[in-house]
C-alpha atoms as a PDB file:
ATOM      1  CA  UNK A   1       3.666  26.300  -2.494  1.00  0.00           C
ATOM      2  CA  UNK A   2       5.361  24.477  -5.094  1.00  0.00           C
ATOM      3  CA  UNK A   3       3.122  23.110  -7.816  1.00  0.00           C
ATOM      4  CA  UNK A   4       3.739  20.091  -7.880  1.00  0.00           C
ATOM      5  CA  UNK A   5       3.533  19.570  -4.046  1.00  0.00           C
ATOM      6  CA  UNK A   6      -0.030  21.368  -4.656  1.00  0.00           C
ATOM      7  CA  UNK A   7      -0.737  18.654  -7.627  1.00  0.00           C
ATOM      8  CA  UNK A   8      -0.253  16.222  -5.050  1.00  0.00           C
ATOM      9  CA  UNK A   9      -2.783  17.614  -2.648  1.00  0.00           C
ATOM     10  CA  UNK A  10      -5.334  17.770  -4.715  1.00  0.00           C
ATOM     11  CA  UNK A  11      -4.875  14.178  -6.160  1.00  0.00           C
ATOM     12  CA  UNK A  12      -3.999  15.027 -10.037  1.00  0.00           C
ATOM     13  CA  UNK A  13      -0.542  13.186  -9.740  1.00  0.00           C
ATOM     14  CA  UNK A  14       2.162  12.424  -7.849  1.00  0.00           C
ATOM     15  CA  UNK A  15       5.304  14.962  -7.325  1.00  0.00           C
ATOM     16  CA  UNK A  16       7.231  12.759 -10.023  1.00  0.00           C
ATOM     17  CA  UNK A  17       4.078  12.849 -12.287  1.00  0.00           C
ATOM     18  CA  UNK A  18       3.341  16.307 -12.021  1.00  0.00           C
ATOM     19  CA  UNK A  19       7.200  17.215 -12.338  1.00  0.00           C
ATOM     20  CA  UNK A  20       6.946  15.399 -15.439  1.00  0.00           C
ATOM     21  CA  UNK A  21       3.794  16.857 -17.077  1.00  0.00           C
ATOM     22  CA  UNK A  22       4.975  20.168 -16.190  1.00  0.00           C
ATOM     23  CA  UNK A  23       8.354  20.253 -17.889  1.00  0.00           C
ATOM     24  CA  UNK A  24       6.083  18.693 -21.279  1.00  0.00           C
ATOM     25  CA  UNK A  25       3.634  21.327 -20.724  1.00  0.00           C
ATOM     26  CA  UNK A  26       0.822  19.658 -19.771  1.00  0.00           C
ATOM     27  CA  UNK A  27      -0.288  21.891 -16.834  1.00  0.00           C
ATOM     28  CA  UNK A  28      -1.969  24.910 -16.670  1.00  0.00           C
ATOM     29  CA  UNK A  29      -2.789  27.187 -13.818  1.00  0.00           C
ATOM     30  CA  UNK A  30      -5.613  29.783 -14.450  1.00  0.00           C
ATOM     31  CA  UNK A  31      -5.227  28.783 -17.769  1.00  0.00           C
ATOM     32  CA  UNK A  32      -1.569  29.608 -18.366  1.00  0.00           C
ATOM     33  CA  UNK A  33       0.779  27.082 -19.348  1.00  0.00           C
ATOM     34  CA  UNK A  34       3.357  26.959 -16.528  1.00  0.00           C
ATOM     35  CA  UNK A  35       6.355  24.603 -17.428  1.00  0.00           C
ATOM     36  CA  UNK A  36       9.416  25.671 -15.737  1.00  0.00           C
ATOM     37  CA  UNK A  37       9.767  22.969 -12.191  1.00  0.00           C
ATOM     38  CA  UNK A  38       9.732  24.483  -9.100  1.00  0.00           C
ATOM     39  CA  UNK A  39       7.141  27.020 -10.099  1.00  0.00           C
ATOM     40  CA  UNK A  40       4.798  27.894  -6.979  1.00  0.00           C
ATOM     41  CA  UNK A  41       1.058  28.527  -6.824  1.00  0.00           C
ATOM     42  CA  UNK A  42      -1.101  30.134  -4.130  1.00  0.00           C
ATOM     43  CA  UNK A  43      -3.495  27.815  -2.724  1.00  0.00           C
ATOM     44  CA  UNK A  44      -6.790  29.143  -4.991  1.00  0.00           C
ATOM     45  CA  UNK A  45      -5.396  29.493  -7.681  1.00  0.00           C
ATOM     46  CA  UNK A  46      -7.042  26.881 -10.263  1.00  0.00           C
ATOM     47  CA  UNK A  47      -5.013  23.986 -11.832  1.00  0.00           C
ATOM     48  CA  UNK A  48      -5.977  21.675 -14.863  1.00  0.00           C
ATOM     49  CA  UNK A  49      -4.240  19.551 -16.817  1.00  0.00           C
ATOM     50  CA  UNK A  50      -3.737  18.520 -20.323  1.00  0.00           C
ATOM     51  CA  UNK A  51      -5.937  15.354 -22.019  1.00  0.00           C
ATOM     52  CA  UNK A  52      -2.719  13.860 -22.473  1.00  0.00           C
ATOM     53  CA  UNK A  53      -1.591  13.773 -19.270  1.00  0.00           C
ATOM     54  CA  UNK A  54      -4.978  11.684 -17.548  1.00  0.00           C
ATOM     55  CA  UNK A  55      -4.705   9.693 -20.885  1.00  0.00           C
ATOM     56  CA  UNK A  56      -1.265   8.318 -19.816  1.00  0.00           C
ATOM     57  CA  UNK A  57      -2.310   8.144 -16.014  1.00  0.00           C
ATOM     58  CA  UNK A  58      -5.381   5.871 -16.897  1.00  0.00           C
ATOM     59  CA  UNK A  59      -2.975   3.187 -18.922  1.00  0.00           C
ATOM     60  CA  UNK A  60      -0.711   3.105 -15.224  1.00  0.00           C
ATOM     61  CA  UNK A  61      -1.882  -0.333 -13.804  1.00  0.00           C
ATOM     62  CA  UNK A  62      -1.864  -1.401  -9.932  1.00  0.00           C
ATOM     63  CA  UNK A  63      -1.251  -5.134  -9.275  1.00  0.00           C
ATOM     64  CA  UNK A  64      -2.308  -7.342  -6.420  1.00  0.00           C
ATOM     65  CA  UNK A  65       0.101 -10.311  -5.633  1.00  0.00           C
ATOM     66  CA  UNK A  66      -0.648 -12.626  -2.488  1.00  0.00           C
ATOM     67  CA  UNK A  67       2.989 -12.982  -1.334  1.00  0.00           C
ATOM     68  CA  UNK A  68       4.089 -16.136  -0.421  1.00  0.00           C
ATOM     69  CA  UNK A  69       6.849 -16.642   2.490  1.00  0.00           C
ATOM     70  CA  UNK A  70      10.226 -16.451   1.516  1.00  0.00           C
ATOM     71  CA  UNK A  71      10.033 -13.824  -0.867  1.00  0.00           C
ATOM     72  CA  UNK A  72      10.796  -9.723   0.044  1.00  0.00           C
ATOM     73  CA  UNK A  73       8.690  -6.805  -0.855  1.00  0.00           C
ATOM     74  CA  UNK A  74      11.218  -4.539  -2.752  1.00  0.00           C
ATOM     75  CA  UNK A  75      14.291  -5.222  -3.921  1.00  0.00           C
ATOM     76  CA  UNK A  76      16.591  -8.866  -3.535  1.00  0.00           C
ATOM     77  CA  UNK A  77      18.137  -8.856  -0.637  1.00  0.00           C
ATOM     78  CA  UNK A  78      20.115 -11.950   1.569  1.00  0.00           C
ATOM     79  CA  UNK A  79      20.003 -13.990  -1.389  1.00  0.00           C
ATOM     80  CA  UNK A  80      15.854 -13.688  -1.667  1.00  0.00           C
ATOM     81  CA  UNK A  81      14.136 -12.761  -4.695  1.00  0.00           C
ATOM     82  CA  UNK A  82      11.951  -9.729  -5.211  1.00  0.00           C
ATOM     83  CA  UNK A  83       8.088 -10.557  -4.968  1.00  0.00           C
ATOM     84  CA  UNK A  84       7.934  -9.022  -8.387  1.00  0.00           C
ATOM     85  CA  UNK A  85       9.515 -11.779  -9.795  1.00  0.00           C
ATOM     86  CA  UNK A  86       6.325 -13.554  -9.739  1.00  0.00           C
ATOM     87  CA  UNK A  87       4.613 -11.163 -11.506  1.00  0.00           C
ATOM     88  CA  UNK A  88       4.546 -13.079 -15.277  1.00  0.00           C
ATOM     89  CA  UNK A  89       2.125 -13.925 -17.220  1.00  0.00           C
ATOM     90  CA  UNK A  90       1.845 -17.470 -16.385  1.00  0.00           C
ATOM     91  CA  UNK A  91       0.894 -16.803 -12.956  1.00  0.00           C
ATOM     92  CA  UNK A  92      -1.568 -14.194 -13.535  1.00  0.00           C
ATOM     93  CA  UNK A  93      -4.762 -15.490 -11.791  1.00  0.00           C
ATOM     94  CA  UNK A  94      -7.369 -17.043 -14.515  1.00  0.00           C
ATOM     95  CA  UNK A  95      -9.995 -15.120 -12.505  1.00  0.00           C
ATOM     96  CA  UNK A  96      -8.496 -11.700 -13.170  1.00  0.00           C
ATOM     97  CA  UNK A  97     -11.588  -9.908 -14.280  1.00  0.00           C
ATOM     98  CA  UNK A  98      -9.587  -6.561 -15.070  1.00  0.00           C
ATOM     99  CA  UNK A  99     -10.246  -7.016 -18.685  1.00  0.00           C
ATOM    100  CA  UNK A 100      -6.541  -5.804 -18.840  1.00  0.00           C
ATOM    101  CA  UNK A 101      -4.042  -7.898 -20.847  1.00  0.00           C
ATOM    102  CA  UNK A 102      -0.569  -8.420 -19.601  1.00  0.00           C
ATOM    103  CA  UNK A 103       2.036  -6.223 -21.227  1.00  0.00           C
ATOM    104  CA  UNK A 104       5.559  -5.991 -20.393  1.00  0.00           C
ATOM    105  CA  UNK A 105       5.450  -2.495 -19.800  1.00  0.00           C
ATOM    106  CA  UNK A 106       3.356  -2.925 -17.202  1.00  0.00           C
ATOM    107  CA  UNK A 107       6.367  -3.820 -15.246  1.00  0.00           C
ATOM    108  CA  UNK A 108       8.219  -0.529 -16.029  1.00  0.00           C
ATOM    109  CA  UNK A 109       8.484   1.807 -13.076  1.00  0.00           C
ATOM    110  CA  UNK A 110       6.353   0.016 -11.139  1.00  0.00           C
ATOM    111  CA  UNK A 111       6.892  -0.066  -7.350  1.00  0.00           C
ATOM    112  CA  UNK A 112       5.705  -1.939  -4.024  1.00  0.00           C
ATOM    113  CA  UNK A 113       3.249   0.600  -2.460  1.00  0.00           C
ATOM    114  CA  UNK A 114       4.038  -0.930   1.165  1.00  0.00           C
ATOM    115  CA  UNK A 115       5.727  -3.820   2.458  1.00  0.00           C
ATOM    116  CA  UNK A 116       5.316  -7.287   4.051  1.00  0.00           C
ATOM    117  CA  UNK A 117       8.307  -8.504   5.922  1.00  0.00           C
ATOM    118  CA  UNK A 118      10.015 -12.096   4.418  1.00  0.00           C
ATOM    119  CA  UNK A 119       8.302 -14.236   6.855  1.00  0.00           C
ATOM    120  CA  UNK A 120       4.721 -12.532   6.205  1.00  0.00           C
ATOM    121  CA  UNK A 121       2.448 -13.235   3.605  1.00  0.00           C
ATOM    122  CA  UNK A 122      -0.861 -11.910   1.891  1.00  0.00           C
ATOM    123  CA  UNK A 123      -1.793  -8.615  -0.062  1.00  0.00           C
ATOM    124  CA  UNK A 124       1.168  -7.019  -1.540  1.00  0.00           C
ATOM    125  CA  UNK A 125       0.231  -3.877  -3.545  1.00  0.00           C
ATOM    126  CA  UNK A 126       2.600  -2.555  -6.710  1.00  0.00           C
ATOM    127  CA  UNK A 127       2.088   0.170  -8.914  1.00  0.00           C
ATOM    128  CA  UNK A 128       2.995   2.638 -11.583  1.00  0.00           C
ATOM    129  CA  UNK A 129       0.816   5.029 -10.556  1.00  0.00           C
ATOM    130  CA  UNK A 130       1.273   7.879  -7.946  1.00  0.00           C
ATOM    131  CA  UNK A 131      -1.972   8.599  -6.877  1.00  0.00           C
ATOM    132  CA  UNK A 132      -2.361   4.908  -5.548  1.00  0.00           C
ATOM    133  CA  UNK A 133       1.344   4.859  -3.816  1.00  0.00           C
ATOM    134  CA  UNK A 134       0.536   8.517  -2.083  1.00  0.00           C
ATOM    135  CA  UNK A 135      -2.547   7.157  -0.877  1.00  0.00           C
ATOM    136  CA  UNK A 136      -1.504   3.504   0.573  1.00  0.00           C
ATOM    137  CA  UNK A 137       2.479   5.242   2.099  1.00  0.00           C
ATOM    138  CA  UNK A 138       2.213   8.597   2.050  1.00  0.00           C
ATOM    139  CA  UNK A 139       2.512  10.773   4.960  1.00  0.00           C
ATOM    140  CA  UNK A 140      -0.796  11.668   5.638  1.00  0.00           C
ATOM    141  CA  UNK A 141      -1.984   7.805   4.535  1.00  0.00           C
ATOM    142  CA  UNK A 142      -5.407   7.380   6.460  1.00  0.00           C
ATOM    143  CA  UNK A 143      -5.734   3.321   4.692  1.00  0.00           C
ATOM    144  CA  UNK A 144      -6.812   0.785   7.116  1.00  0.00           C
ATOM    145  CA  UNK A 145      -5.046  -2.230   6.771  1.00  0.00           C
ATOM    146  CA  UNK A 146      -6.268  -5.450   8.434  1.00  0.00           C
ATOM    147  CA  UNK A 147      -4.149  -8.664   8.564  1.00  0.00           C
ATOM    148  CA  UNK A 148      -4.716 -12.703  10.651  1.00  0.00           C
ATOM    149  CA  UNK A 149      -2.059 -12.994  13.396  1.00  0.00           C
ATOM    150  CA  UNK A 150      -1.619 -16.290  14.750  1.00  0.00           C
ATOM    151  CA  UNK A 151       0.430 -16.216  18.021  1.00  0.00           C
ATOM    152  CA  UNK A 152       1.665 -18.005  20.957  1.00  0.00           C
ATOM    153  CA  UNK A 153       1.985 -16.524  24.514  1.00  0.00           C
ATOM    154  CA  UNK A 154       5.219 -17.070  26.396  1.00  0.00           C
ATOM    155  CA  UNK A 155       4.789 -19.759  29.036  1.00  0.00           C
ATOM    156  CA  UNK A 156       1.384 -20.807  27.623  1.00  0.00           C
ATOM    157  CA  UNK A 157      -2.063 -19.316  28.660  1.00  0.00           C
ATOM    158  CA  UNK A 158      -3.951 -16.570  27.321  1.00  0.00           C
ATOM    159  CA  UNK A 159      -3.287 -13.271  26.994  1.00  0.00           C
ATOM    160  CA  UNK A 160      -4.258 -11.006  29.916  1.00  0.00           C
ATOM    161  CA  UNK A 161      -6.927  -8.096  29.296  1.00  0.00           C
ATOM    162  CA  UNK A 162      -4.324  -5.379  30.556  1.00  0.00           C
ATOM    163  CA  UNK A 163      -2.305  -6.710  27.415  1.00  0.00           C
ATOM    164  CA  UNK A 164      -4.979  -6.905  24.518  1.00  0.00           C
ATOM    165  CA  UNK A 165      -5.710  -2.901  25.714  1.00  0.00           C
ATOM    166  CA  UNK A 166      -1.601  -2.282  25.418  1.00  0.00           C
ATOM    167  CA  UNK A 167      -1.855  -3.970  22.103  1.00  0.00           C
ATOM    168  CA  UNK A 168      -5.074  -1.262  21.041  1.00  0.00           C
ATOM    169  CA  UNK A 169      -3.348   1.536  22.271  1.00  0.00           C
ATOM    170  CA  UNK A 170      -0.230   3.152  24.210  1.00  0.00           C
ATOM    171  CA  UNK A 171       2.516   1.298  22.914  1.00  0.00           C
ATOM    172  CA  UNK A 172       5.228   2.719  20.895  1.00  0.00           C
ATOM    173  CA  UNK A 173       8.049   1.575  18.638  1.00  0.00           C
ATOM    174  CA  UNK A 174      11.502   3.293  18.726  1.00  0.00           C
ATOM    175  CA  UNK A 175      10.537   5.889  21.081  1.00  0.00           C
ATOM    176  CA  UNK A 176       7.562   6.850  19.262  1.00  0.00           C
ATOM    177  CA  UNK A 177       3.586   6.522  19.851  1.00  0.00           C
ATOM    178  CA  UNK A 178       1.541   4.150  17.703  1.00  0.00           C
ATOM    179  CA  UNK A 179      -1.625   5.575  16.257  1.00  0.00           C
ATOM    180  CA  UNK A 180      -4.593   3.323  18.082  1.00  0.00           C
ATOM    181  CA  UNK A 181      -5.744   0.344  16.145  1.00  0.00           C
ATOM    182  CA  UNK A 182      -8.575  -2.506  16.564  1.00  0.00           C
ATOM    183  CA  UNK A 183      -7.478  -5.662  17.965  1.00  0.00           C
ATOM    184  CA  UNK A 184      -9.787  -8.891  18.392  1.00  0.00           C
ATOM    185  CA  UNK A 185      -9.388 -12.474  19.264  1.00  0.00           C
ATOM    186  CA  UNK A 186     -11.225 -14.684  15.686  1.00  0.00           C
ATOM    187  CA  UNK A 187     -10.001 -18.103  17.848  1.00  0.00           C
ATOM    188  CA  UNK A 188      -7.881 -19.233  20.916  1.00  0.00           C
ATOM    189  CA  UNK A 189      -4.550 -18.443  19.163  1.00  0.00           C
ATOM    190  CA  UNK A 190      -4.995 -16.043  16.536  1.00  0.00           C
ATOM    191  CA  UNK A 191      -5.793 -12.127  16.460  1.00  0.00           C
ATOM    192  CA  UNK A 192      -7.654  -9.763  13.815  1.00  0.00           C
ATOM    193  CA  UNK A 193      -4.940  -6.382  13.810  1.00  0.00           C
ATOM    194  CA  UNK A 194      -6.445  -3.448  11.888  1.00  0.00           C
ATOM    195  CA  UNK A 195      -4.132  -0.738  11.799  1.00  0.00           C
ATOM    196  CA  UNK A 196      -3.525   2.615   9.701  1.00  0.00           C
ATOM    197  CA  UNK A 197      -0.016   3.307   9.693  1.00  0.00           C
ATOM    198  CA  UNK A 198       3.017   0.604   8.584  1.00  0.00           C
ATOM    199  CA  UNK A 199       5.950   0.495  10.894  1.00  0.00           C
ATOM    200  CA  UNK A 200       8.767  -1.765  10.028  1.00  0.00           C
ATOM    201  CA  UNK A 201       7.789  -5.278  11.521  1.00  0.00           C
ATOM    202  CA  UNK A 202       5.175  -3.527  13.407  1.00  0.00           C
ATOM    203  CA  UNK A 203       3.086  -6.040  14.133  1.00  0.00           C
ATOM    204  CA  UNK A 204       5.538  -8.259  15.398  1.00  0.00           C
ATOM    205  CA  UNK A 205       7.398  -5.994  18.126  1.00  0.00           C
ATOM    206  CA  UNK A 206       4.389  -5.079  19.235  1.00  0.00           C
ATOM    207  CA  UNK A 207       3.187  -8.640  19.847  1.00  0.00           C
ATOM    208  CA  UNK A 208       6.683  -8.858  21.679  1.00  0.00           C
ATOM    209  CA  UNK A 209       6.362  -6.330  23.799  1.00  0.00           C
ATOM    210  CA  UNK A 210       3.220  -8.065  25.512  1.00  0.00           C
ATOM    211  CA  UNK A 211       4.681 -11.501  25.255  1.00  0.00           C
ATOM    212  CA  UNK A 212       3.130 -12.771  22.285  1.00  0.00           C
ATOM    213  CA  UNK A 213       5.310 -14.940  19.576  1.00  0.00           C
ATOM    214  CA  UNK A 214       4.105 -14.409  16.098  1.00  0.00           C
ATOM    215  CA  UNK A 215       4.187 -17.615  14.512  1.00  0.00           C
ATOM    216  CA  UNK A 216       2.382 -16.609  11.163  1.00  0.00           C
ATOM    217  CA  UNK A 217       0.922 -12.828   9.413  1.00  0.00           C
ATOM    218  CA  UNK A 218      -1.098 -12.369   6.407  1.00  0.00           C
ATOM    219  CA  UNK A 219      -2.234  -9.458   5.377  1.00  0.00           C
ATOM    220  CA  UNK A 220      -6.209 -10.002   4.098  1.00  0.00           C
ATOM    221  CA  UNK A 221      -7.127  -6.644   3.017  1.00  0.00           C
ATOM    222  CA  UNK A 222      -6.248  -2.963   2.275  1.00  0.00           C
ATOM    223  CA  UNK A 223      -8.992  -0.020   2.559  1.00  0.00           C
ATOM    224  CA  UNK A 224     -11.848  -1.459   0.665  1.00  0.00           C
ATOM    225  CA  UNK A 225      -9.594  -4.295  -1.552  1.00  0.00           C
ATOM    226  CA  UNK A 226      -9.565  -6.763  -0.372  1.00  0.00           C
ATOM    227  CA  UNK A 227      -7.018 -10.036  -0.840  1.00  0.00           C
ATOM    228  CA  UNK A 228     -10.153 -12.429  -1.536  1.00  0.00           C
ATOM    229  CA  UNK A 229      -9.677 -16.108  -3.203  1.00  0.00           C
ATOM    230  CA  UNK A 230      -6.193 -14.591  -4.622  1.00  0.00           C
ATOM    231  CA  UNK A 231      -4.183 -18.042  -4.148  1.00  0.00           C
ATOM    232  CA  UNK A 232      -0.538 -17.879  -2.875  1.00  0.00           C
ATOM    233  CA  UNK A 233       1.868 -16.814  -5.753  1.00  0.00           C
ATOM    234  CA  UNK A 234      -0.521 -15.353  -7.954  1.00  0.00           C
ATOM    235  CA  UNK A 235      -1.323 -11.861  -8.886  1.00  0.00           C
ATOM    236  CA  UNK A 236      -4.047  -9.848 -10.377  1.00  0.00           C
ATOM    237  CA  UNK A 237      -4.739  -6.474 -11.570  1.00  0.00           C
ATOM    238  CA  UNK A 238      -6.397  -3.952  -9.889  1.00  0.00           C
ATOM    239  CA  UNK A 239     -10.143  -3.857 -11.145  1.00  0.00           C
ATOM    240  CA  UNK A 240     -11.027  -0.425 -12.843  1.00  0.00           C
ATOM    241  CA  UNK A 241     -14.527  -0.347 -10.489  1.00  0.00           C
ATOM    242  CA  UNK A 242     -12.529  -1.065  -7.238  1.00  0.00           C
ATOM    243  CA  UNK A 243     -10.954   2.217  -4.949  1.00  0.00           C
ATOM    244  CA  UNK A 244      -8.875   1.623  -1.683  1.00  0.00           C
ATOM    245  CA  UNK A 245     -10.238   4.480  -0.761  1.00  0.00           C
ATOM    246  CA  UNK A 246     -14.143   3.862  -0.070  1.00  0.00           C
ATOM    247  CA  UNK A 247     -14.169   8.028  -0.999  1.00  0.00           C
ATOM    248  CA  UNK A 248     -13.387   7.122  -4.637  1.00  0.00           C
ATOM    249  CA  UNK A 249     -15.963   5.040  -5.461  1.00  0.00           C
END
């Protein structure tokens, strides 16, 4: 297996990360030095890397914006700005308790770790750091996300039992399967979706295909973060005590 893929399993660093370290030297395997990319490991063989190399992963910051409608996840698009725009220091929440101070480089190769369509809003994760994006997007991505789906049924009513068990399980977008996922009435019109996997507009199309309207989406929390008193607009750091994953704690 290619090192760096390996890396990535074992949650030292992303592919780009542990590409990088590698060609500076900052990996070892069995205590050799390997630095030439696209060198391959066998699965026991033991990997560490250099101080240097966790020092510069622990100054990579995550940031937690509550997206407002109107703006896109990644980059402008239709004439609508990128929710990192609003990342600046003037909107920075004053309850941040991060004890991390704003630096423009914080903004330097940092990247939405999942999206929320224009006309959603809530917990919008970005980051510089691998680890965190494998773990919310990557393939094998096991992150619960929950979000508040008010909706309307087509020609009034309520929504028949049949439906809300469609909605839980044996749909499927684009001629694929969606993974099951816990859905609740909270009031007459609006619906608690957890789900662990991120299809474009997923929510949406499958409120559609039961004859729902979505008339408003917010995301309210990812793994164990959760979107909290965060107003609309504003943005916070990712606390050094608090894991997506409840396994990192």
């Amino acid at each position: 297996m290619r090192l760096s893929k390996r890396m990535s399993e074992l949650g030292l660093a992303s592919r780009r990360e542990a590409d990088e370290w590698i060609a500076k030297g900052w990996v070892r395997v069995d205590g050799r030095v390997v630095a030439e990319l696209g060198s391959r490991v066998l699965p026991g063989q033991r990997i560490t890397t250099d101080p240097r190399a966790r020092h510069q992963q622990a100054g990579r910051v995550t940031i937690l914006l509550n997206k407002p409608v109107g703006w896109v996840s990644g980059q402008a698009e239709d004439g609508h700005e990128p929710a990192i725009a609003l990342v600046r220091p003037q909107s920075q929440w004053r309850e941040d308790r991060s004890g991390i101070r704003f630096l423009p480089a914080h903004l330097r190769g940092i990247a939405p770790a999942g999206r929320l369509d224009i006309d959603s809003v809530g917990l919008l994760v970005f980051t510089q750091d691998g680890r965190v994006a494998r773990q919310l997007i990557g393939d094998d991505s096991d992150i619960d996300k929950e979000y508040l789906v008010r909706v309307e049924l087509e020609g009034g009513g309520r929504l028949a039992d049949d439906r809300l068990a469609l909605l839980r399980h044996g749909l499927e977008l684009d001629g694929v399967a969606l993974r099951p996922a816990s859905v609740e009435w909270i009031n007459d019109d609006q619906l608690r979706f957890v789900l662990r996997e991120g299809r474009k507009r997923q929510i949406r199309r499958m409120c559609e295909a039961v004859g729902l309207t979505v008339t408003g989406l917010k995301r309210v929390r990812i793994g164990q973060v959760l979107l909290g008193d965060l107003p609309a607009g504003q943005w916070r750091y990712l606390r050094p005590d608090e894991h997506f994953d409840a396994d990192s704690r």
